[in-house]
Protein backbone atom coordinates (compact mmCIF):
# COMPACT_ATOMS: atom_id res chain seq x y z
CA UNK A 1 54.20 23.56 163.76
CA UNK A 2 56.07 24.02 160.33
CA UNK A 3 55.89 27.95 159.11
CA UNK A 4 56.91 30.23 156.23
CA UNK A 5 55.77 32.89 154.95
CA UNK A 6 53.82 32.86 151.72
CA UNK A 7 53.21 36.46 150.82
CA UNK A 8 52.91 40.41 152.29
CA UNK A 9 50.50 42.46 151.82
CA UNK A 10 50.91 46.26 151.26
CA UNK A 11 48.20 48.80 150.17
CA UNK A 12 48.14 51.61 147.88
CA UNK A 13 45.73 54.24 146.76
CA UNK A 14 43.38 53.39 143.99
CA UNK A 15 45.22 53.77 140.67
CA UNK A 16 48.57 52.85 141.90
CA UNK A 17 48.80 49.36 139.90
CA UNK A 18 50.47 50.29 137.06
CA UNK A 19 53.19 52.36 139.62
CA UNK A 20 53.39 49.11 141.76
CA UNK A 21 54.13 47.23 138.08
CA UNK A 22 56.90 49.66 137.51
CA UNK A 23 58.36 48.89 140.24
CA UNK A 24 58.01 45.40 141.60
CA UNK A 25 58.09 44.03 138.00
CA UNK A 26 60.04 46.85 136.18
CA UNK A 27 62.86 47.45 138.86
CA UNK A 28 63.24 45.18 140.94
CA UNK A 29 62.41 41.46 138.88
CA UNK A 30 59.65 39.86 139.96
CA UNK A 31 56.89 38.46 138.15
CA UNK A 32 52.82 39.39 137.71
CA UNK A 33 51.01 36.52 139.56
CA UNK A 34 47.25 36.72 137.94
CA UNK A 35 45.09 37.38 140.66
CA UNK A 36 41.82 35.09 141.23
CA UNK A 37 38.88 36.15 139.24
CA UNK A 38 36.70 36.47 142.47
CA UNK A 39 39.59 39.28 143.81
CA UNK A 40 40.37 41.39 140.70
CA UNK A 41 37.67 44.11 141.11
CA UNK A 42 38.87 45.05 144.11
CA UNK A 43 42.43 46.07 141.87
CA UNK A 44 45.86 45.78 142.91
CA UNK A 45 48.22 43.22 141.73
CA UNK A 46 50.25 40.63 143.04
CA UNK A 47 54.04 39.73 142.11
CA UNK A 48 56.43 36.68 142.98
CA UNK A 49 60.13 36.82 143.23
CA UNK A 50 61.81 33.60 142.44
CA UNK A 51 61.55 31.42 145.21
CA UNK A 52 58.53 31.62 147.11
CA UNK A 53 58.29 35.41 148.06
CA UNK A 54 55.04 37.23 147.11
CA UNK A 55 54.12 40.69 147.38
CA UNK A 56 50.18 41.76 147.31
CA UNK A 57 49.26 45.49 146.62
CA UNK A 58 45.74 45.80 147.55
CA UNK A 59 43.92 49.02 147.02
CA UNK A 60 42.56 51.45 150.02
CA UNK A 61 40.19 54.11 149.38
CA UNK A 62 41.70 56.26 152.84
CA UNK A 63 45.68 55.10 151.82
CA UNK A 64 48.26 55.75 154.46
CA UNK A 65 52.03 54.67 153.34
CA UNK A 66 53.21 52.70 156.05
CA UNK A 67 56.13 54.31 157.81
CA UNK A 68 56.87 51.90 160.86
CA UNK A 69 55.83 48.61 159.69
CA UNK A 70 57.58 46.45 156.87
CA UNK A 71 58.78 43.83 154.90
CA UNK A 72 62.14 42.41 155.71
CA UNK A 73 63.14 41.18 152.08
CA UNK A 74 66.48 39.20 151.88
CA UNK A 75 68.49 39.79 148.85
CA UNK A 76 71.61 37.94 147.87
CA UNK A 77 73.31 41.42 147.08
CA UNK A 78 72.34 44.12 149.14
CA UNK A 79 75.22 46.39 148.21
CA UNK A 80 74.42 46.21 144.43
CA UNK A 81 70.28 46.45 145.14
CA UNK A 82 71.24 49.66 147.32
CA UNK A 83 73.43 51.16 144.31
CA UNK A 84 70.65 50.94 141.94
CA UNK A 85 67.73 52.36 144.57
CA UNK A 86 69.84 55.39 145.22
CA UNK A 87 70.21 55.63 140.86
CA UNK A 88 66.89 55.37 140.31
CA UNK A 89 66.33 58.46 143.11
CA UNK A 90 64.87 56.01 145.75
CA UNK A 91 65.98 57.25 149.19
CA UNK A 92 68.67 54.70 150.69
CA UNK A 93 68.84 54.61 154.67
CA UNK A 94 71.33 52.12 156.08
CA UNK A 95 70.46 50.84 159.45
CA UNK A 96 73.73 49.12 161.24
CA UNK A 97 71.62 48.43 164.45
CA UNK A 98 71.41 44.62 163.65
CA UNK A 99 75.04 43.33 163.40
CA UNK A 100 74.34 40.00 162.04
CA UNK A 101 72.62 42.02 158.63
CA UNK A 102 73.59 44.88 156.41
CA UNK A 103 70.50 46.18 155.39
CA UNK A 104 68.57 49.59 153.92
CA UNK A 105 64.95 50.88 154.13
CA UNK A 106 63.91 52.51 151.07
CA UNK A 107 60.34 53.73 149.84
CA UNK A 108 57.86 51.55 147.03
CA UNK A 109 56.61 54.05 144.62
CA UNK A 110 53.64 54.52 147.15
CA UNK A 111 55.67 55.76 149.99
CA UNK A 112 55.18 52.04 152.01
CA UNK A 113 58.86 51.35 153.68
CA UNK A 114 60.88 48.42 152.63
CA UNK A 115 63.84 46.78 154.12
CA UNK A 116 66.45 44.71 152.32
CA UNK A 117 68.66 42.90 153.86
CA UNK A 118 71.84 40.54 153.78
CA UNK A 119 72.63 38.05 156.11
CA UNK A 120 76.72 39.60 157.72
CA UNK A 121 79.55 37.18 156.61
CA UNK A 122 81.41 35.84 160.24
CA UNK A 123 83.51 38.65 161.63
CA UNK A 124 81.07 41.47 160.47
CA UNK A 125 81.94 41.76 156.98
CA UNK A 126 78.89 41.40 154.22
């Protein structure tokens, strides 16, 4: 059976919309996707990234950031996307423990972990 993924989900605390815009929209590119008029009370948003990526912020009452679990987000240049989380005060932690990808976890503005990640050039190099 044919697979991808279409979208992940993350959660945030009630209020945190116009944070997740800042970010998701703001910082890092992507694009507002109108959610369906049947979903919108519930609040959060949802953004695209060009290509088929979608992140979903949905809102929880009893928020927890997630610390363990992720996305896995694959960037064309993780070097440059790591410069300018660490300049905009975003915490940078490089993980080497894959050797096939160079990749960082970071924070959203609601404290959920992210990873982004670059596929390693042959021989190691990014």
């Amino acid at each position: 059976m044919e697979m991808s993924l279409h979208h992940v989900q993350l959660s945030g605390p009630p209020g945190c919309e116009d944070d997740a815009r800042a970010f998701w929209v703001g910082f890092l590119g992507l694009v507002e996707v109108p959610k369906p008029e049947a979903l919108r009370a519930r609040g959060g948003a949802w953004f695209r990234a060009e290509g088929c990526l979608e992140v979903h912020v949905g809102i929880e009452a009893d928020f927890r950031p997630a610390a363990k679990a992720h996305p896995g987000i694959a960037v064309v240049d993780v070097e440059a996307l790591s410069r300018a989380v660490a300049d905009a005060g975003r915490p940078v932690t490089w993980d080497e423990n894959v050797p096939e990808l160079r990749r960082f976890h970071t924070t959203d503005p609601m404290g959920n972990r992210l990873e982004f990640q670059q596929r390693s050039a042959p021989g190691g190099g990014a």
